[in-house]
PDB file of N, CA and C in Angstrom:
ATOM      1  N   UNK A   1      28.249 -28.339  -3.014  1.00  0.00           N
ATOM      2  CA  UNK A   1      28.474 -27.162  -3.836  1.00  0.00           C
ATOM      3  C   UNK A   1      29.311 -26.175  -3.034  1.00  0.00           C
ATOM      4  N   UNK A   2      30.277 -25.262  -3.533  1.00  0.00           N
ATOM      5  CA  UNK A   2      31.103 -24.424  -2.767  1.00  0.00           C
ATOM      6  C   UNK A   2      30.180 -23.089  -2.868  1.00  0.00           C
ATOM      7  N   UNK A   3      31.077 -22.071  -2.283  1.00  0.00           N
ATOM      8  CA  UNK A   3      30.198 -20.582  -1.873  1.00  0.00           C
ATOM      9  C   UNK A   3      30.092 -20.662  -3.401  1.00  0.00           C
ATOM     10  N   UNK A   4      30.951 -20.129  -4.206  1.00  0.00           N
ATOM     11  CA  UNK A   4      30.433 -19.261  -5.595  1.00  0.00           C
ATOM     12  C   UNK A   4      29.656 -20.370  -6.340  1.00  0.00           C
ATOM     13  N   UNK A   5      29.290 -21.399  -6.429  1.00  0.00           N
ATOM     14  CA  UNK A   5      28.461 -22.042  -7.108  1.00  0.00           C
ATOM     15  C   UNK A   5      26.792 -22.142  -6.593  1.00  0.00           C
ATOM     16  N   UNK A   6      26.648 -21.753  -5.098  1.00  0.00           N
ATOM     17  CA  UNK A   6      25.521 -21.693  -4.367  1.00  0.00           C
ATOM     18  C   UNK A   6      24.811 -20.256  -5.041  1.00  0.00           C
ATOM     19  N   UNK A   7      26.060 -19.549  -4.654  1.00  0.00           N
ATOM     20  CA  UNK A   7      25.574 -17.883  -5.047  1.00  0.00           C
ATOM     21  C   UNK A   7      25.291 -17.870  -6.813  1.00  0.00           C
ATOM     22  N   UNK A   8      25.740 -18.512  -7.849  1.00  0.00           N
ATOM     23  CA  UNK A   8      25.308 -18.840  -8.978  1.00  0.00           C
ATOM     24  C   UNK A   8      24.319 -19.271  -9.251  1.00  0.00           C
ATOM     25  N   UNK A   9      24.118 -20.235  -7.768  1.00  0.00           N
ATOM     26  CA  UNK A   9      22.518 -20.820  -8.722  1.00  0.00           C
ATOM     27  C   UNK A   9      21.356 -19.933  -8.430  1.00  0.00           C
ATOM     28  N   UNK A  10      22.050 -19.350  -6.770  1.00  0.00           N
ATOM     29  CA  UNK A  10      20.806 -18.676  -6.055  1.00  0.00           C
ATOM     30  C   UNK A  10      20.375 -17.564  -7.180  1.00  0.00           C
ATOM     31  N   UNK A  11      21.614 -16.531  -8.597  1.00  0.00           N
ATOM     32  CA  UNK A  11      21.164 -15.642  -8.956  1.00  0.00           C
ATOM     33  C   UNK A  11      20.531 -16.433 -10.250  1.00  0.00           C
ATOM     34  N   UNK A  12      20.897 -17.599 -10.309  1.00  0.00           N
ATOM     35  CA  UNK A  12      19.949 -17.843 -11.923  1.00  0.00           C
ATOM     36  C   UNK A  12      18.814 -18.381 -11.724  1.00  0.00           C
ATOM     37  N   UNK A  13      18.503 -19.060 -10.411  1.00  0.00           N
ATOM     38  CA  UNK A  13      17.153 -18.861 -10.210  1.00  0.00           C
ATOM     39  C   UNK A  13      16.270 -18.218 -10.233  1.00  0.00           C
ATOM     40  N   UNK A  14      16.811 -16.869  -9.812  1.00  0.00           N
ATOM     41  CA  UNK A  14      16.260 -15.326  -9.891  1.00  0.00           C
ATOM     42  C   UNK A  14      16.075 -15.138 -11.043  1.00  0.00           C
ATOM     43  N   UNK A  15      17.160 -15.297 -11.971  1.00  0.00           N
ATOM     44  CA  UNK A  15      17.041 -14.700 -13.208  1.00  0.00           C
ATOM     45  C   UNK A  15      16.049 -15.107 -14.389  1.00  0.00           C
ATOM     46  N   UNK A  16      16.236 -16.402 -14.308  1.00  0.00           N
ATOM     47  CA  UNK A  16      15.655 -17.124 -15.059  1.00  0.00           C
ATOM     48  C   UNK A  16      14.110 -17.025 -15.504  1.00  0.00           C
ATOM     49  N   UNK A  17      13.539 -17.456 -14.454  1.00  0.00           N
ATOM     50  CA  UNK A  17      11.814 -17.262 -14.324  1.00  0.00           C
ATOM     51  C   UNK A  17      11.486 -15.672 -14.552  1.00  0.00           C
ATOM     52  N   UNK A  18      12.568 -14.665 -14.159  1.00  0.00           N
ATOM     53  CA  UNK A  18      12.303 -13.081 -14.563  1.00  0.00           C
ATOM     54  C   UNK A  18      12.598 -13.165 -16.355  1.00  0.00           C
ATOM     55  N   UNK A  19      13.475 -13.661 -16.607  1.00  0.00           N
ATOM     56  CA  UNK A  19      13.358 -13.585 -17.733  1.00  0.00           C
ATOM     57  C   UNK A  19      12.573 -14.011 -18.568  1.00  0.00           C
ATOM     58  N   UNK A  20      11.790 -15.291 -18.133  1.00  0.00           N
ATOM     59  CA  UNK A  20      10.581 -15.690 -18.559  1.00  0.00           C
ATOM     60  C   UNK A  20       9.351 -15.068 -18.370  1.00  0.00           C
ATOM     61  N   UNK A  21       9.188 -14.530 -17.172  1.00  0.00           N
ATOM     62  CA  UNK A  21       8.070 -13.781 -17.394  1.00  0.00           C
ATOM     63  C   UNK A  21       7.895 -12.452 -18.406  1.00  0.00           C
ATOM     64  N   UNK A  22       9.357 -12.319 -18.755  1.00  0.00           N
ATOM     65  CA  UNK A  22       9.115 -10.726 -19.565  1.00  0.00           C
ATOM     66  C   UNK A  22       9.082 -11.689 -20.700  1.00  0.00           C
ATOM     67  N   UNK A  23       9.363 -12.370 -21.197  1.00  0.00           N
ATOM     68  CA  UNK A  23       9.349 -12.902 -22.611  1.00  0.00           C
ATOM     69  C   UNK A  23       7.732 -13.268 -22.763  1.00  0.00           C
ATOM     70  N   UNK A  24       7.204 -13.540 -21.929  1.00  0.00           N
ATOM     71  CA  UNK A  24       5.531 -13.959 -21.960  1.00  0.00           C
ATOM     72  C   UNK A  24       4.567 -12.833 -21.453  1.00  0.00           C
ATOM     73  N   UNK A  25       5.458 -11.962 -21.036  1.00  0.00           N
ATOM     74  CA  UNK A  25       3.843 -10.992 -20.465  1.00  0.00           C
ATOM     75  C   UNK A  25       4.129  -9.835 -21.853  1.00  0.00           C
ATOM     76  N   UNK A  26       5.329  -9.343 -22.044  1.00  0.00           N
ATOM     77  CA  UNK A  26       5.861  -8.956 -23.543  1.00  0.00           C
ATOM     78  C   UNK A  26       5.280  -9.216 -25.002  1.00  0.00           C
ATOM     79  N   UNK A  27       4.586  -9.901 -24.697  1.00  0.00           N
ATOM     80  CA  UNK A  27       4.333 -10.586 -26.619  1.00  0.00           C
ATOM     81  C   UNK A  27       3.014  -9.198 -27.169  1.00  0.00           C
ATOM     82  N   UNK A  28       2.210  -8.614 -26.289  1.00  0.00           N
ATOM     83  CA  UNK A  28       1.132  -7.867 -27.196  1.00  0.00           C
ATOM     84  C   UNK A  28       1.599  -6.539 -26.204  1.00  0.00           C
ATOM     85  N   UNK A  29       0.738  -5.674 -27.169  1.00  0.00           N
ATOM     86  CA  UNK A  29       1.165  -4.520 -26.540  1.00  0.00           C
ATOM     87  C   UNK A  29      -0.209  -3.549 -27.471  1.00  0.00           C
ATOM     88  N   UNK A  30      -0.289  -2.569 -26.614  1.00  0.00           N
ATOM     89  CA  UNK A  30      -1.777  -1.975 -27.299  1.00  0.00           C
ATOM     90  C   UNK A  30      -2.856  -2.035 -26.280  1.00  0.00           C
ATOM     91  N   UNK A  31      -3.936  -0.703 -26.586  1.00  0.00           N
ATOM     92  CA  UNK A  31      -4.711  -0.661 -25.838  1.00  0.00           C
ATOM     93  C   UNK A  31      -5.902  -1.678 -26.384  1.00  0.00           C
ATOM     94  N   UNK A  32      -5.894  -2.666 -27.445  1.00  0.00           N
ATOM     95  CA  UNK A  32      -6.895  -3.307 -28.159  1.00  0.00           C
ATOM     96  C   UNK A  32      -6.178  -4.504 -27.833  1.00  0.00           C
ATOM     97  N   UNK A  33      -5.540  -4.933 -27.190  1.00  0.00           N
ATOM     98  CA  UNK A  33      -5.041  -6.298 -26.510  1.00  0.00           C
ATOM     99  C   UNK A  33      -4.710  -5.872 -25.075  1.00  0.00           C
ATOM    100  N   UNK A  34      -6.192  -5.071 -24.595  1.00  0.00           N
ATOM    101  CA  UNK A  34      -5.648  -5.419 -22.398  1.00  0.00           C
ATOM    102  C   UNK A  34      -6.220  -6.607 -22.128  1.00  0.00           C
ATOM    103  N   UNK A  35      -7.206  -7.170 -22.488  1.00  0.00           N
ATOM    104  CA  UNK A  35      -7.747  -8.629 -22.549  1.00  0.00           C
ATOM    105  C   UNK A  35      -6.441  -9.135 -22.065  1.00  0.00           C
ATOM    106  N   UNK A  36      -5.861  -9.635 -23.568  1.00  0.00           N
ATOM    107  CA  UNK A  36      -4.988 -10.414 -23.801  1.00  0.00           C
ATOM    108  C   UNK A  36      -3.841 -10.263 -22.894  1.00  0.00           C
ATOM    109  N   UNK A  37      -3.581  -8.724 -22.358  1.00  0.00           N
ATOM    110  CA  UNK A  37      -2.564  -8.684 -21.619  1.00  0.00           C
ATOM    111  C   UNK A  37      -2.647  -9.279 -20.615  1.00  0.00           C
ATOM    112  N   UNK A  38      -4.056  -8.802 -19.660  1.00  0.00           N
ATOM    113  CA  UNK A  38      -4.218  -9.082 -18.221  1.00  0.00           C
ATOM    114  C   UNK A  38      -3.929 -10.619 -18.401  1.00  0.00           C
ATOM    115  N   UNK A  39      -4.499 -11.559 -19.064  1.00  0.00           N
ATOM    116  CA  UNK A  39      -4.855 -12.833 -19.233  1.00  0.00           C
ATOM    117  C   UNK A  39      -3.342 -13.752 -19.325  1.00  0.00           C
ATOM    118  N   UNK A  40      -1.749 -12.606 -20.139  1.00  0.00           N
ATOM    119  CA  UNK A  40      -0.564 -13.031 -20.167  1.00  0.00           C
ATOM    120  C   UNK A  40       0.116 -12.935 -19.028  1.00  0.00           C
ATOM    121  N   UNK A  41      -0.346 -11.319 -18.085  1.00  0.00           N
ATOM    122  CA  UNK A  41       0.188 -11.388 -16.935  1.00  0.00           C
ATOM    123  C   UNK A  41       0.011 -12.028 -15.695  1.00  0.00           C
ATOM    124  N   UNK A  42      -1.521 -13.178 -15.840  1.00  0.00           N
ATOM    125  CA  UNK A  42      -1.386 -13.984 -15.026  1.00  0.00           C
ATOM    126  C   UNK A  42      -0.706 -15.186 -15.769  1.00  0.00           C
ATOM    127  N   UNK A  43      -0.765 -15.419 -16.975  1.00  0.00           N
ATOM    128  CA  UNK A  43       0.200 -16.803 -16.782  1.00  0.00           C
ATOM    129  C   UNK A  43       1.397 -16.691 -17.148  1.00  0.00           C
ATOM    130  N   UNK A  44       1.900 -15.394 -17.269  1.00  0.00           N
ATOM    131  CA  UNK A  44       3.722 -15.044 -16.782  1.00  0.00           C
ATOM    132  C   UNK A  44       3.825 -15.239 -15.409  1.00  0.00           C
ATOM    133  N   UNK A  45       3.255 -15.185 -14.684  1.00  0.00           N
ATOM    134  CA  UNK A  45       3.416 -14.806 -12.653  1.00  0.00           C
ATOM    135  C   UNK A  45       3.043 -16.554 -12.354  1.00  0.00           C
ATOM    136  N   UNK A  46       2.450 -17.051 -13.160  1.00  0.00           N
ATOM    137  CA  UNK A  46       2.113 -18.256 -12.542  1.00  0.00           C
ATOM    138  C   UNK A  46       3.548 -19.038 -13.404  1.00  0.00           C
ATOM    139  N   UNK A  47       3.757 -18.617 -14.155  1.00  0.00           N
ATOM    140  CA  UNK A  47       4.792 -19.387 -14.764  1.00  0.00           C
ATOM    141  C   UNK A  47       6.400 -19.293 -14.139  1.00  0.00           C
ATOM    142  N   UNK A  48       6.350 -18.034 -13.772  1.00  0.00           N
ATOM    143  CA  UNK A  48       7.533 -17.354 -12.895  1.00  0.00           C
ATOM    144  C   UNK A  48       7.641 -18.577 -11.497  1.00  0.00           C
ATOM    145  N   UNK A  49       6.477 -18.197 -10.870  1.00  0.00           N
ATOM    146  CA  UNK A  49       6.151 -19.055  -9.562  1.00  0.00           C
ATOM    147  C   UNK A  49       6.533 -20.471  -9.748  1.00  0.00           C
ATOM    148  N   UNK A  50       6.044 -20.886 -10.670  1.00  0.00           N
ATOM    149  CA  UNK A  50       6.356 -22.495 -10.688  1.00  0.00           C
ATOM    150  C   UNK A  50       7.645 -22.617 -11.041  1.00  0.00           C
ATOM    151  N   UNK A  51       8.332 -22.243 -12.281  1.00  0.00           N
ATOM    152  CA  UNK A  51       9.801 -22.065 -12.173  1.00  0.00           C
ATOM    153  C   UNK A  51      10.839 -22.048 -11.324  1.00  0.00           C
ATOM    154  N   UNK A  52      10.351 -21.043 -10.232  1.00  0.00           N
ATOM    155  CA  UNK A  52      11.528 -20.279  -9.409  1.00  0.00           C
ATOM    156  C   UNK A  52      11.064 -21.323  -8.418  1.00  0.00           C
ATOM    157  N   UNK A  53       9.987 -22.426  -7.964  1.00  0.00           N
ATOM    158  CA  UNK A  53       9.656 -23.362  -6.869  1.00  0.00           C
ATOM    159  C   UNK A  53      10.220 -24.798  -7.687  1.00  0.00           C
ATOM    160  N   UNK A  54      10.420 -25.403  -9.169  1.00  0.00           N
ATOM    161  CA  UNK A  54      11.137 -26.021  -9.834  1.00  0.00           C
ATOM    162  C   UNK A  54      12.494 -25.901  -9.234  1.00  0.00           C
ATOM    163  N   UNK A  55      13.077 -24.623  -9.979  1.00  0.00           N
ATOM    164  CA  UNK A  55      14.611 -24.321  -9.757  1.00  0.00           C
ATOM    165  C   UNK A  55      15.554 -25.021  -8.465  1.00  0.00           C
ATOM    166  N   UNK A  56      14.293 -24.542  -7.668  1.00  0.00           N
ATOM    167  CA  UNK A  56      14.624 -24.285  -6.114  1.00  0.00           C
ATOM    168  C   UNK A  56      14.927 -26.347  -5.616  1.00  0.00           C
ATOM    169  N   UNK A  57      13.920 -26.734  -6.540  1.00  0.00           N
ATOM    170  CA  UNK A  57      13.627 -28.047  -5.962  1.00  0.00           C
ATOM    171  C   UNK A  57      15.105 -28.787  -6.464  1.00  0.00           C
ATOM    172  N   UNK A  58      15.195 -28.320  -7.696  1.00  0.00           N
ATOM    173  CA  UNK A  58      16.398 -29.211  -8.896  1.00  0.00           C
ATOM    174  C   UNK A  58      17.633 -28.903  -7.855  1.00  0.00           C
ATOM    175  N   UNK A  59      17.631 -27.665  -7.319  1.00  0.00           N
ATOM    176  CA  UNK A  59      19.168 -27.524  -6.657  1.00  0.00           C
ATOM    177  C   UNK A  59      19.231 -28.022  -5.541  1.00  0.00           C
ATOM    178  N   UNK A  60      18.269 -27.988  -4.703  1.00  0.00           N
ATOM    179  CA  UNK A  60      18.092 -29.032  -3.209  1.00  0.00           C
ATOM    180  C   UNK A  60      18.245 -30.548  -3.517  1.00  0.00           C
ATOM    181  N   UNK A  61      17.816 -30.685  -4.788  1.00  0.00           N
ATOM    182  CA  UNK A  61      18.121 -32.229  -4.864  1.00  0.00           C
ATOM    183  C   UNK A  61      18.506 -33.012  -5.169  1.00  0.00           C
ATOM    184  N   UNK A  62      19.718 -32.223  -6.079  1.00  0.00           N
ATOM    185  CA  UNK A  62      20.346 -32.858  -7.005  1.00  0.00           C
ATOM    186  C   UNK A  62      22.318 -32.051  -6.586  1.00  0.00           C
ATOM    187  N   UNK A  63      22.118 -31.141  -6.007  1.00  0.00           N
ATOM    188  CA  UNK A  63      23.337 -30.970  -5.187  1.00  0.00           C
ATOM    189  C   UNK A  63      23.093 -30.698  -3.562  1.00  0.00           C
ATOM    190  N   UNK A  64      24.096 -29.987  -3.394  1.00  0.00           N
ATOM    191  CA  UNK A  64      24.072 -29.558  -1.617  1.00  0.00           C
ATOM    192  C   UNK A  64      24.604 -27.858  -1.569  1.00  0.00           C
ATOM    193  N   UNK A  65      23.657 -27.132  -1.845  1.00  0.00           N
ATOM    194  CA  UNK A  65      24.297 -26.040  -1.710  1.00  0.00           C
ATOM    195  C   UNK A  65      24.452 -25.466  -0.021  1.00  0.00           C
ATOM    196  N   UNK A  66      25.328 -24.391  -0.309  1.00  0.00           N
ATOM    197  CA  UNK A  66      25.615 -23.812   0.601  1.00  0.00           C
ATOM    198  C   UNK A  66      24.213 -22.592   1.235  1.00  0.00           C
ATOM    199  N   UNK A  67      23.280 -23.403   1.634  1.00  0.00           N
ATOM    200  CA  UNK A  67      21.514 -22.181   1.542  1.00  0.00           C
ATOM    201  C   UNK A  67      22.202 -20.842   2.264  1.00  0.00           C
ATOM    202  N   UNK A  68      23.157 -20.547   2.910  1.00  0.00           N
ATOM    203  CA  UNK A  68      22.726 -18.708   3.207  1.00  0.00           C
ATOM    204  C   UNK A  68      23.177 -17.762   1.919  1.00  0.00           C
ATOM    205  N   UNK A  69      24.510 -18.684   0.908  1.00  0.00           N
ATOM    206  CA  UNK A  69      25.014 -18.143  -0.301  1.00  0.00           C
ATOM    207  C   UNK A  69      24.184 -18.404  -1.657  1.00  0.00           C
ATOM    208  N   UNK A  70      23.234 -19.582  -1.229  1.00  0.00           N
ATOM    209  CA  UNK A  70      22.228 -19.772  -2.491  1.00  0.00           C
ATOM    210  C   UNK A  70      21.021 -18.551  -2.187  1.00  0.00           C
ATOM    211  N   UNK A  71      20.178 -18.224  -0.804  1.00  0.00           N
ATOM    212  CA  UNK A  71      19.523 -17.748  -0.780  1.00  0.00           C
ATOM    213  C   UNK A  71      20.109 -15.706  -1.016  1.00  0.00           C
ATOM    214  N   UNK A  72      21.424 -15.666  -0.151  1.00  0.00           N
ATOM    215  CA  UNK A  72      21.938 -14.397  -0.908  1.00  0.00           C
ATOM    216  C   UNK A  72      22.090 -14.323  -2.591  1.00  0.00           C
ATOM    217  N   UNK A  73      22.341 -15.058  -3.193  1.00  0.00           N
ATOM    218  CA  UNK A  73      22.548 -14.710  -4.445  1.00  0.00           C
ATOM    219  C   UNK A  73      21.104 -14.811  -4.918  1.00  0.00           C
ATOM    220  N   UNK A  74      19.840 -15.489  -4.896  1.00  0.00           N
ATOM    221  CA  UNK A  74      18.581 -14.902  -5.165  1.00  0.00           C
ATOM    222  C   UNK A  74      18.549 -13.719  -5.090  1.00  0.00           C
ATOM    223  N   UNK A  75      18.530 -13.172  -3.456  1.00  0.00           N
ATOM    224  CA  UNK A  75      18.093 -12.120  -3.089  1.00  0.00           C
ATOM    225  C   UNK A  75      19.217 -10.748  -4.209  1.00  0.00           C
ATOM    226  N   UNK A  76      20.174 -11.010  -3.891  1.00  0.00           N
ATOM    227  CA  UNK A  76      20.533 -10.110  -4.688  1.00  0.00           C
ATOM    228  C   UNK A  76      20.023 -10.197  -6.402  1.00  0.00           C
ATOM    229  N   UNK A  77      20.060 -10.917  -6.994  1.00  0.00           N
ATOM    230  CA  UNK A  77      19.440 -10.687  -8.025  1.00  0.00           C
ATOM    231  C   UNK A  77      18.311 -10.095  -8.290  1.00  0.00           C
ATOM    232  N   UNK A  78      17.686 -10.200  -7.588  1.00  0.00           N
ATOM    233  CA  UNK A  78      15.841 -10.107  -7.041  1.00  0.00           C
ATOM    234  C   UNK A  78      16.422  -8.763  -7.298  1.00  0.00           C
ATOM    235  N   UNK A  79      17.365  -7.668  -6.601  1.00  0.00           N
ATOM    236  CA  UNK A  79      17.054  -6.571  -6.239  1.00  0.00           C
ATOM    237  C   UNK A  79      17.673  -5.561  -7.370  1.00  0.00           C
ATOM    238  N   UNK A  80      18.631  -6.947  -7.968  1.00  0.00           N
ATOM    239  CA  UNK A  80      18.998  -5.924  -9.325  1.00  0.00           C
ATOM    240  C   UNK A  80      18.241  -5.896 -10.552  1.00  0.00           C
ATOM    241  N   UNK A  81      17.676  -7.153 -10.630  1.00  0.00           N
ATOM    242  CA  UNK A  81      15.969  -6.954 -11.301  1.00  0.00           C
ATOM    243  C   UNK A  81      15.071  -5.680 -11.324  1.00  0.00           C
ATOM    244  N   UNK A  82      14.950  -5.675  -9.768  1.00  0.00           N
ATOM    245  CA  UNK A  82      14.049  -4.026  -9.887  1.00  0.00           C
ATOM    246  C   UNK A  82      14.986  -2.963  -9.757  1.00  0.00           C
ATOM    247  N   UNK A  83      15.907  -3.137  -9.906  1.00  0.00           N
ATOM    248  CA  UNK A  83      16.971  -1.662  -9.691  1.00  0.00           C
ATOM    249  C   UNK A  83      17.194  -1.062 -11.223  1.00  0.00           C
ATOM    250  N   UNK A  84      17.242  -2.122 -12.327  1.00  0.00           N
ATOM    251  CA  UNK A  84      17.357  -2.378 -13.492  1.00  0.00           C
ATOM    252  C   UNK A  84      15.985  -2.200 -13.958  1.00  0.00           C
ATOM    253  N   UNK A  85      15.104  -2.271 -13.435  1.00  0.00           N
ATOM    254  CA  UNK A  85      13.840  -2.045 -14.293  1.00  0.00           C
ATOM    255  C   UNK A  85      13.293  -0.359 -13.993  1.00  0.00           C
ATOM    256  N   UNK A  86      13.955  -0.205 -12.867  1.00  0.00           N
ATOM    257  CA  UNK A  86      13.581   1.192 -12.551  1.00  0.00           C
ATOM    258  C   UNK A  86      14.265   1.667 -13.181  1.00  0.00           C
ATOM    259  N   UNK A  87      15.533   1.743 -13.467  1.00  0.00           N
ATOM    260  CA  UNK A  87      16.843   2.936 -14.248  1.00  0.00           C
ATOM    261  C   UNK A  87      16.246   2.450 -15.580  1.00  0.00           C
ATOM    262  N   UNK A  88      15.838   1.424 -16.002  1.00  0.00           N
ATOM    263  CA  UNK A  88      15.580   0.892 -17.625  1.00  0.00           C
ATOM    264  C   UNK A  88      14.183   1.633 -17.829  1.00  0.00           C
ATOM    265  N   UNK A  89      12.962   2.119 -16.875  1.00  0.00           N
ATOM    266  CA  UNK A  89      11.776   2.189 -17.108  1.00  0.00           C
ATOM    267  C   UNK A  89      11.610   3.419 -18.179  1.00  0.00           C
ATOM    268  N   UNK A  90      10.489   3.770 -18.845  1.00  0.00           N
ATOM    269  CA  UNK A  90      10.579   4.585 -19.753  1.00  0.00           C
ATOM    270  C   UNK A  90       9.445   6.066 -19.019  1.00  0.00           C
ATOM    271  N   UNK A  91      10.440   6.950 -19.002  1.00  0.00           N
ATOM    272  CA  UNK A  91       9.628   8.202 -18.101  1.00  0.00           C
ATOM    273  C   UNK A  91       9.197   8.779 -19.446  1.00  0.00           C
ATOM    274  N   UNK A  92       7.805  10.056 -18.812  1.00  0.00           N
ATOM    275  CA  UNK A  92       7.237  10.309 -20.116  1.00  0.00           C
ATOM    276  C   UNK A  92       7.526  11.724 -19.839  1.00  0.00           C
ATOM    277  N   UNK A  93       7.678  12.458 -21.039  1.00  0.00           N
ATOM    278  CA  UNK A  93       8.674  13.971 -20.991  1.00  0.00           C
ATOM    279  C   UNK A  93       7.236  14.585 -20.854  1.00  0.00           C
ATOM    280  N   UNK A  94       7.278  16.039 -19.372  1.00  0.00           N
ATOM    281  CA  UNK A  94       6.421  16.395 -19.594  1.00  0.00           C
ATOM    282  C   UNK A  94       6.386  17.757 -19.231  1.00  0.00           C
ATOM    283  N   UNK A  95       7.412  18.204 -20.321  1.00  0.00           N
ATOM    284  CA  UNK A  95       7.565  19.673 -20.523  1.00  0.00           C
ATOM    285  C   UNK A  95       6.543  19.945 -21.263  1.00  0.00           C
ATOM    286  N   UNK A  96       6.620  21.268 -21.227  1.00  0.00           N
ATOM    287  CA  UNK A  96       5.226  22.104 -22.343  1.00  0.00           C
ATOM    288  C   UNK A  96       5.905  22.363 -23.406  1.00  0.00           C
ATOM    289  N   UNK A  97       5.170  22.130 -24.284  1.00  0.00           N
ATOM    290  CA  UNK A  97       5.768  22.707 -25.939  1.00  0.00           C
ATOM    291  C   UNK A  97       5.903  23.657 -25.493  1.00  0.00           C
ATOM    292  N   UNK A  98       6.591  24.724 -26.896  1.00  0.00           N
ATOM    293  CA  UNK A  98       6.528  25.896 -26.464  1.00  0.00           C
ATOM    294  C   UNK A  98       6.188  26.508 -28.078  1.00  0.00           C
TER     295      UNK A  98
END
């Protein structure tokens, strides 16, 4: 595999399993489904985990990447994940009426 195809997989590895976990920890919402939540957010994190240790396996073994440009392009994704979830997060306004 050359640099930009290492650094491709390294960020869709990242991406991928993040995107899966929001699609599965996402489905209920409400204080009458925390049950249900806590119970989604462990098997989004376990689902993430196995994914992103999948991913990891499919590209070690089925090409030859370049690991310091596969593991940089994780990492950077990783960090625009939470950079993006922080600028995306929803702040709560907490001026006083007046």
């Amino acid at each position: 595999m050359n640099t930009i195809v290492s650094l491709g997989a390294g960020m869709a590895i990242a991406f991928v399993p993040t995107f899966v976990f929001a699609k599965v920890f996402f489905k209920k919402t409400g204080a009458k489904a925390a049950k249900q939540i806590v119970w989604l957010f462990y098997l989004a994190e376990i689902l993430k985990i196995i994914l992103t240790a999948f991913l990891f396996f499919v590209v070690f073994y089925y090409g030859k990447p370049e690991v310091p440009w596969l593991f940089l392009g994780f990492m950077v994704s990783q960090v625009m994940c939470m950079s993006l979830a922080k600028v995306f997060s929803v702040k709560p306004n907490l001026a006083k009426p007046s």
